[in-house]
C-alpha atoms as a PDB file:
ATOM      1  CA  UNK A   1      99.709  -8.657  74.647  1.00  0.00           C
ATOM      2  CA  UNK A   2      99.304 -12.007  75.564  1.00  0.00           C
ATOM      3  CA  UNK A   3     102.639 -13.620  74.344  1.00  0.00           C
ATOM      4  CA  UNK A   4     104.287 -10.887  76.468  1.00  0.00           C
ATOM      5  CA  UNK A   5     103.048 -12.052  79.672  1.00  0.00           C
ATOM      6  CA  UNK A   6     103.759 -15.164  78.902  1.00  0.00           C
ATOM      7  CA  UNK A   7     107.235 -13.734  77.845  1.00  0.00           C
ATOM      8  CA  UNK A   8     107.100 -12.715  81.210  1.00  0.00           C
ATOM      9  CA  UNK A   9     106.255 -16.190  82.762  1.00  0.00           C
ATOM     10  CA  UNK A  10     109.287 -17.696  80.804  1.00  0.00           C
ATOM     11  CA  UNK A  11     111.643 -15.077  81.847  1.00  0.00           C
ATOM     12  CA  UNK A  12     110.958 -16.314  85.322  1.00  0.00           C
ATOM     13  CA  UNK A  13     111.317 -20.141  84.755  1.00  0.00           C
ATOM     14  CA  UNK A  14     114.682 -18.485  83.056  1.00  0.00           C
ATOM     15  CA  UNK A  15     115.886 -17.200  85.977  1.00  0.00           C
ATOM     16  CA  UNK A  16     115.730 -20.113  87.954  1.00  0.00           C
ATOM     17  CA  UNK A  17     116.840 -22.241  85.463  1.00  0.00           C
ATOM     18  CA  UNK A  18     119.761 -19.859  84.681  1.00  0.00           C
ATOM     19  CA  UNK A  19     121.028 -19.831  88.002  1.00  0.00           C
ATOM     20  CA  UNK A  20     122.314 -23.512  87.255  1.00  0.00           C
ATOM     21  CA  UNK A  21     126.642 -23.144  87.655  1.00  0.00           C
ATOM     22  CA  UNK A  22     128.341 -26.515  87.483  1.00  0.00           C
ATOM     23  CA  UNK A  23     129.451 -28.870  84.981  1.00  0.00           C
ATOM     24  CA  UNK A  24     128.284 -32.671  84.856  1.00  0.00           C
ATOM     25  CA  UNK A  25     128.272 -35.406  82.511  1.00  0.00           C
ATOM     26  CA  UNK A  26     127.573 -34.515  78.461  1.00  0.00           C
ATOM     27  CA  UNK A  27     125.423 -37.565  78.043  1.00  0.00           C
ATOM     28  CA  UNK A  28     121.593 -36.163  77.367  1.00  0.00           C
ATOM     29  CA  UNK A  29     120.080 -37.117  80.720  1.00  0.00           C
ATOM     30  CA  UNK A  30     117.123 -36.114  83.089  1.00  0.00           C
ATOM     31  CA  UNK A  31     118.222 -33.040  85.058  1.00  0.00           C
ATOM     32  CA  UNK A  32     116.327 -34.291  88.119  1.00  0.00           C
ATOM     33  CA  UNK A  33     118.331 -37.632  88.281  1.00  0.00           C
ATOM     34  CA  UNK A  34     121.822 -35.961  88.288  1.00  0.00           C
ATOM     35  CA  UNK A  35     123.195 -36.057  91.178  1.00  0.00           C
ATOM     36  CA  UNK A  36     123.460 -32.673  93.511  1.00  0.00           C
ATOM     37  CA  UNK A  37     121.004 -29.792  93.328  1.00  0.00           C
ATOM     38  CA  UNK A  38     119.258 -28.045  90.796  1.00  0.00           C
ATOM     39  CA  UNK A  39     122.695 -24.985  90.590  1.00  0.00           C
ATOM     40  CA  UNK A  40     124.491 -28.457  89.148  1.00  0.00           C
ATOM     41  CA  UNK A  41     122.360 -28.909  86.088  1.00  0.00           C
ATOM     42  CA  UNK A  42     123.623 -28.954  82.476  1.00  0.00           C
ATOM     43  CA  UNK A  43     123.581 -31.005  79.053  1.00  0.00           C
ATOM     44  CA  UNK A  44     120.119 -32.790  80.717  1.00  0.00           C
ATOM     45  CA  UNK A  45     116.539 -32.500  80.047  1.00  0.00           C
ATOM     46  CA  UNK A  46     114.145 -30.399  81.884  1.00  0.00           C
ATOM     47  CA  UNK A  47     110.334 -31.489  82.465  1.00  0.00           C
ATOM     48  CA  UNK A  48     107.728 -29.197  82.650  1.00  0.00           C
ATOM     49  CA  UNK A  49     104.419 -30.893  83.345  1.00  0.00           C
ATOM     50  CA  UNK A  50     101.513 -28.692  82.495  1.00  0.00           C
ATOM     51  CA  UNK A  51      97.547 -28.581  83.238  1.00  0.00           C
ATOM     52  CA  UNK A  52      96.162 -30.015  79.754  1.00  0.00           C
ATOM     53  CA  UNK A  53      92.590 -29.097  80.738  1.00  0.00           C
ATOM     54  CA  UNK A  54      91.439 -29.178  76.988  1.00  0.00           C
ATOM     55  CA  UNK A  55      93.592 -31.865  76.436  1.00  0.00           C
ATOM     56  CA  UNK A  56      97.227 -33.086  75.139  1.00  0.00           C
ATOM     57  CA  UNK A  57      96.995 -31.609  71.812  1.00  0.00           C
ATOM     58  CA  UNK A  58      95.798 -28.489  72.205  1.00  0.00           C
ATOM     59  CA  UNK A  59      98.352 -27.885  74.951  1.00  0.00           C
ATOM     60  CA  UNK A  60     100.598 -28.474  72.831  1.00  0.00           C
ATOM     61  CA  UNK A  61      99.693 -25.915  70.325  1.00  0.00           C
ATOM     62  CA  UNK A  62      99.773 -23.525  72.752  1.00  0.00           C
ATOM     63  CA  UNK A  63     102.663 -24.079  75.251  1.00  0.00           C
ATOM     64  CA  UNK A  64     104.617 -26.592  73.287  1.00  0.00           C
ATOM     65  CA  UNK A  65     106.245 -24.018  71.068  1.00  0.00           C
ATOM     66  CA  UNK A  66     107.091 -21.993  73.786  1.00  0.00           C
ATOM     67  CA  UNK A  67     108.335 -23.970  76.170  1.00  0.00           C
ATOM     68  CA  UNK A  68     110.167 -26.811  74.119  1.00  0.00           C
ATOM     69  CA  UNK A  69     111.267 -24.745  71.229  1.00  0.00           C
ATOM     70  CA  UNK A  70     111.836 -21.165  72.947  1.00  0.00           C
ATOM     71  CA  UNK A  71     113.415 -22.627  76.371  1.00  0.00           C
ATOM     72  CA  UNK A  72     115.163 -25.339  74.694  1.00  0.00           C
ATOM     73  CA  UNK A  73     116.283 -22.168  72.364  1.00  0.00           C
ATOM     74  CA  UNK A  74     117.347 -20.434  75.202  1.00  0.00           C
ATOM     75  CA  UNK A  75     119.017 -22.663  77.719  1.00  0.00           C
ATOM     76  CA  UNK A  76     120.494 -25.023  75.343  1.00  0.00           C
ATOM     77  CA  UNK A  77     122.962 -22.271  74.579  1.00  0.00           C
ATOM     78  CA  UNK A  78     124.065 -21.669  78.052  1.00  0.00           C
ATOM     79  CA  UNK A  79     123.415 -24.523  79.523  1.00  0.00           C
ATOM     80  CA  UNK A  80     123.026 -27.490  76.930  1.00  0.00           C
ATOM     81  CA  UNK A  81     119.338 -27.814  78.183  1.00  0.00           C
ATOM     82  CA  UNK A  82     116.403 -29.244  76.550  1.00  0.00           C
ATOM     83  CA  UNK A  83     112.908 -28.148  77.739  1.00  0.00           C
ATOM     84  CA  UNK A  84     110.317 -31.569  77.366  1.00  0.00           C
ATOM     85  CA  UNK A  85     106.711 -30.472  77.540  1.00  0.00           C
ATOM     86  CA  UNK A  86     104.249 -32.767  78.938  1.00  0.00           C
ATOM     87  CA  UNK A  87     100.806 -32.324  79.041  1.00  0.00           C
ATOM     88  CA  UNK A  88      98.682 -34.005  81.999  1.00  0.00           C
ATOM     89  CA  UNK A  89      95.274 -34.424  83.183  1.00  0.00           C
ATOM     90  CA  UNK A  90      93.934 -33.402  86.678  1.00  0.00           C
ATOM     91  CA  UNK A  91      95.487 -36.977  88.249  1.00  0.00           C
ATOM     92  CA  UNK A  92      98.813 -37.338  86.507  1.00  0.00           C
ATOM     93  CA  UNK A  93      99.267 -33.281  87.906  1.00  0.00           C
ATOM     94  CA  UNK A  94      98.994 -34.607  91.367  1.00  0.00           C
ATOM     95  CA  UNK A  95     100.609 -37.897  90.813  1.00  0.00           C
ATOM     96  CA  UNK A  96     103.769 -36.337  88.727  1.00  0.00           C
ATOM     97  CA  UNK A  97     104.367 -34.031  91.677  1.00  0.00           C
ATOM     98  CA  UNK A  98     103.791 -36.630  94.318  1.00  0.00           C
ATOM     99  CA  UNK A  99     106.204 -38.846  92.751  1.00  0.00           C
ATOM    100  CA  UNK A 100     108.672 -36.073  91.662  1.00  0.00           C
ATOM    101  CA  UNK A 101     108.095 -36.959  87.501  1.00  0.00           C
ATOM    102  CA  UNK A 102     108.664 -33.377  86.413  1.00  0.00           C
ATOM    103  CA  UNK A 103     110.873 -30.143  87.257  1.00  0.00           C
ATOM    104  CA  UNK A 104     108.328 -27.881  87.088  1.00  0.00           C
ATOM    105  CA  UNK A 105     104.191 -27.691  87.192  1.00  0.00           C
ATOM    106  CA  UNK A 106     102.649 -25.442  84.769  1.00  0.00           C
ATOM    107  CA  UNK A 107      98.787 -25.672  86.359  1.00  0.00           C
ATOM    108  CA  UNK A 108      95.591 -23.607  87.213  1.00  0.00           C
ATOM    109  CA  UNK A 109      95.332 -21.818  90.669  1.00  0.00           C
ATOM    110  CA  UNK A 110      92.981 -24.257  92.261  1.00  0.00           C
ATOM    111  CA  UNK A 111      95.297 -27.247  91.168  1.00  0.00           C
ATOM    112  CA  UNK A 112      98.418 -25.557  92.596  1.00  0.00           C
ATOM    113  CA  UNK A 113      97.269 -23.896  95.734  1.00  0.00           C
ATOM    114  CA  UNK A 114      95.993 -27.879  96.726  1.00  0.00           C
ATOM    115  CA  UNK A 115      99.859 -29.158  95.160  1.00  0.00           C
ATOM    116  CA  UNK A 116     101.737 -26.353  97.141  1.00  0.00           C
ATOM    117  CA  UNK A 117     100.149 -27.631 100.233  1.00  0.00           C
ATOM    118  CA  UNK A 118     100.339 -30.969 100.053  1.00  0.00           C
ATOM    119  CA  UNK A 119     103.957 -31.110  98.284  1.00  0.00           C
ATOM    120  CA  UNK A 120     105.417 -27.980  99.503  1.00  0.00           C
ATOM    121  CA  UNK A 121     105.832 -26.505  96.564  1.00  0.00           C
ATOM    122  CA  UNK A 122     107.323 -23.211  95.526  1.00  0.00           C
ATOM    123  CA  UNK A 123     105.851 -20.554  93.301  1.00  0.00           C
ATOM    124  CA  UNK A 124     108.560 -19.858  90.664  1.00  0.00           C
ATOM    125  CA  UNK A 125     106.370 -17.383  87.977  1.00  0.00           C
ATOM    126  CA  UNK A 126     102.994 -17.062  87.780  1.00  0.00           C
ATOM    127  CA  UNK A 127     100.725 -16.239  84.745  1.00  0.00           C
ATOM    128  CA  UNK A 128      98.709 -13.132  83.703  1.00  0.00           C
ATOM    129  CA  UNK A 129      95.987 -13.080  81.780  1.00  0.00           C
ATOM    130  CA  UNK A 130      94.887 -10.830  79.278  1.00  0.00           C
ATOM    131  CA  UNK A 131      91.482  -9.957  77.221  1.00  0.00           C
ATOM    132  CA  UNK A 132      91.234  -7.108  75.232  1.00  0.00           C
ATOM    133  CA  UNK A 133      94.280  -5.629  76.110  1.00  0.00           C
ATOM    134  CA  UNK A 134      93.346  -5.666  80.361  1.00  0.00           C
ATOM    135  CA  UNK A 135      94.649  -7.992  82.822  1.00  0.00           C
ATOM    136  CA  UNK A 136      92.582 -10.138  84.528  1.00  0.00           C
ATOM    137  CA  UNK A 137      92.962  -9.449  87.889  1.00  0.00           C
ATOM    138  CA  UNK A 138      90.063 -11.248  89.347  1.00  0.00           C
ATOM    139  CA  UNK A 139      88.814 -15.409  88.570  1.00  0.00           C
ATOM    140  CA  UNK A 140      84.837 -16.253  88.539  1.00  0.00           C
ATOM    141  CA  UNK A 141      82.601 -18.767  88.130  1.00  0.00           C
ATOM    142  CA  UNK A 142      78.954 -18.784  86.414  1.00  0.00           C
ATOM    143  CA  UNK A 143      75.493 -19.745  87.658  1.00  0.00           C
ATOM    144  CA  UNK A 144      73.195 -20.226  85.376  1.00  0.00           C
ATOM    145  CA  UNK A 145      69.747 -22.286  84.886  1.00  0.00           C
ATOM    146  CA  UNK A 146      68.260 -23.481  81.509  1.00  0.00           C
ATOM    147  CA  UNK A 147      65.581 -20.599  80.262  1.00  0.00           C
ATOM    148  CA  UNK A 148      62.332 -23.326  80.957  1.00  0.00           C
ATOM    149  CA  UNK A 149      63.223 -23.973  84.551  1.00  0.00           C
ATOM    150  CA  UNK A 150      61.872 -22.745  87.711  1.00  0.00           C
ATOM    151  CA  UNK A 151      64.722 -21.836  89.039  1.00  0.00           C
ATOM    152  CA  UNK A 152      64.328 -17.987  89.782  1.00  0.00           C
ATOM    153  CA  UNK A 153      66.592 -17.537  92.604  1.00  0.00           C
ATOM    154  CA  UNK A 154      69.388 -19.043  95.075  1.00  0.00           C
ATOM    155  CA  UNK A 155      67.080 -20.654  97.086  1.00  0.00           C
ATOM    156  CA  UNK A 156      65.723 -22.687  94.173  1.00  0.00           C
ATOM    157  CA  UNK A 157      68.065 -24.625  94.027  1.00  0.00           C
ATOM    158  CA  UNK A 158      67.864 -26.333  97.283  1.00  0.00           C
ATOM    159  CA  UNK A 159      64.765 -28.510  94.982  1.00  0.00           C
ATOM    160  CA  UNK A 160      67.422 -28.810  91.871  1.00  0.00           C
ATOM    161  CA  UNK A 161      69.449 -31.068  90.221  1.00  0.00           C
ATOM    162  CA  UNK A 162      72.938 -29.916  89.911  1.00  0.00           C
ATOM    163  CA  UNK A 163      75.645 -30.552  87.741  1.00  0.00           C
ATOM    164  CA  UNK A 164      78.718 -28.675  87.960  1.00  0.00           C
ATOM    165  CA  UNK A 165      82.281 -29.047  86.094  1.00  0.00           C
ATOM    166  CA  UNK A 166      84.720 -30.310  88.598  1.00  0.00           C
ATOM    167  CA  UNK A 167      85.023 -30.043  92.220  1.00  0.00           C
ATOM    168  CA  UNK A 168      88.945 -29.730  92.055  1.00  0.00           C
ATOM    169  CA  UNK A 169      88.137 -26.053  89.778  1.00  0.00           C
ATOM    170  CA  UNK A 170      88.369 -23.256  91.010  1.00  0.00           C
ATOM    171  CA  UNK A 171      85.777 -21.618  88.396  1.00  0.00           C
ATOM    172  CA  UNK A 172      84.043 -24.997  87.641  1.00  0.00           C
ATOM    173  CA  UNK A 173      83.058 -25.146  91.154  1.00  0.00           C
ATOM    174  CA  UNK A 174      85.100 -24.177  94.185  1.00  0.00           C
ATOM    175  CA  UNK A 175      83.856 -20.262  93.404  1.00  0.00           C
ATOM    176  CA  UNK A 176      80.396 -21.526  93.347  1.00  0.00           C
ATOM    177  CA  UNK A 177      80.500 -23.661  96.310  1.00  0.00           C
ATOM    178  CA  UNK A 178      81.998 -20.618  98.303  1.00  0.00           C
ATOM    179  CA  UNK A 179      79.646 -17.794  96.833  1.00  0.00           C
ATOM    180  CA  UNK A 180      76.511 -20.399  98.283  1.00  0.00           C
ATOM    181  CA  UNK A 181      78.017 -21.054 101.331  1.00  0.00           C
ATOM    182  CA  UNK A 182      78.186 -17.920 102.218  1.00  0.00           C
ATOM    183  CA  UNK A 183      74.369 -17.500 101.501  1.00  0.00           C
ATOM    184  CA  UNK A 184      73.417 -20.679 103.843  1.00  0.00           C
ATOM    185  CA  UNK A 185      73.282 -23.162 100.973  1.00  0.00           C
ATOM    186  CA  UNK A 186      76.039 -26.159 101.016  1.00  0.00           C
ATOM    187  CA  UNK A 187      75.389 -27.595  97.704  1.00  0.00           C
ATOM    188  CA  UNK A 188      77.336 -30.347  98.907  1.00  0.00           C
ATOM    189  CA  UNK A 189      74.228 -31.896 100.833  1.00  0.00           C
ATOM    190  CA  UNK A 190      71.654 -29.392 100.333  1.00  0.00           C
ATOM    191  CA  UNK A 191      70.182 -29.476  96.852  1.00  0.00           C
ATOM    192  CA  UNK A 192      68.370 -32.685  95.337  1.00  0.00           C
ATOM    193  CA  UNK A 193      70.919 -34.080  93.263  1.00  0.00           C
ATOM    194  CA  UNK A 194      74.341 -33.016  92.543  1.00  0.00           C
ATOM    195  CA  UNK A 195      76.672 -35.022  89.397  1.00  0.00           C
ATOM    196  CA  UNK A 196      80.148 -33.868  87.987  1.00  0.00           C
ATOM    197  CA  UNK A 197      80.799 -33.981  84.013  1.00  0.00           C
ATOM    198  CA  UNK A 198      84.560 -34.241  84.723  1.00  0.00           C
END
């Protein structure tokens, strides 16, 4: 069930790539430094930079195949395009877009809501997930305190010490932040100590 959504993903990054009319130069190129716009694009290679959250070779495993060897598949047929995955960390997401590295972003919601913003960028697909044959329609974020603390309720943790994931995601923190700030706690400035692992 999953590899169809993600079918369904591709299909959109298809699309757009598909929509690509003129000729230009045979030699094996990147697309983004031919000259002309994105319709103009052929016998050049595409960059997708995607969110490597659990790092370069595991998002490999799981996107590589798909969107090197299926794309490339695809596309180089019609288009003589190759598809270049490349895996990036939190910083190289926001400094590949800044600096216009890639052709596409492949990221997580929190990541591309701030990169859409900033960069005005434009959704082209977006991903569903799926568990146990249901989509996900909803993101969260967990709570929790160790069994031998205290900490028995919200307002505990105004005395705690808090680590959290990453500010910059949205289920490592951002959810968090918003659930307690909407119960009078900024656990920005409001709790004892507060330390990132990422």
């Amino acid at each position: 069930m999953r590899t169809a959504r993600l079918c369904f993903l591709l299909t959109h990054i298809i699309f757009q790539i598909e929509q690509i009319a003129a000729t230009v130069s045979p030699e094996r190129q990147l697309c983004r430094e031919l000259p002309g716009t994105v319709q103009r694009w052929r016998n050049c290679t595409v960059q997708i930079g995607g969110l490597a959250i659990q790092g370069a070779s595991a998002f490999q495993a799981q996107f590589g195949p798909t969107f090197q060897k299926y794309l490339t598949d695809v596309m180089n047929a019609s288009h003589g395009l190759v598809i270049e995955a490349l895996p990036l960390d939190f910083d190289d997401n926001f400094d590949v877009v800044s600096q216009r590295a890639v052709d596409f972003i492949f990221s997580n919601p929190a990541s591309y809501t701030c990169l859409a913003v900033e960069f005005e960028l434009r959704t082209v697909a977006s991903l569903m997930n799926f568990r146990k044959g249901y989509s996900l329609g909803q993101f969260a974020g967990v709570i929790f305190a160790r069994r031998d603390s205290a900490i028995s309720s919200i307002e505990d943790i105004r005395s705690a010490r808090v680590e959290a994931v990453s500010i910059s995601g949205l289920g490592a923190m951002q959810l968090q932040q918003a659930e307690l700030l909407s119960m009078g706690l900024n656990i920005m400035t409001d709790v004892q100590r507060l330390s990132f692992t990422y």
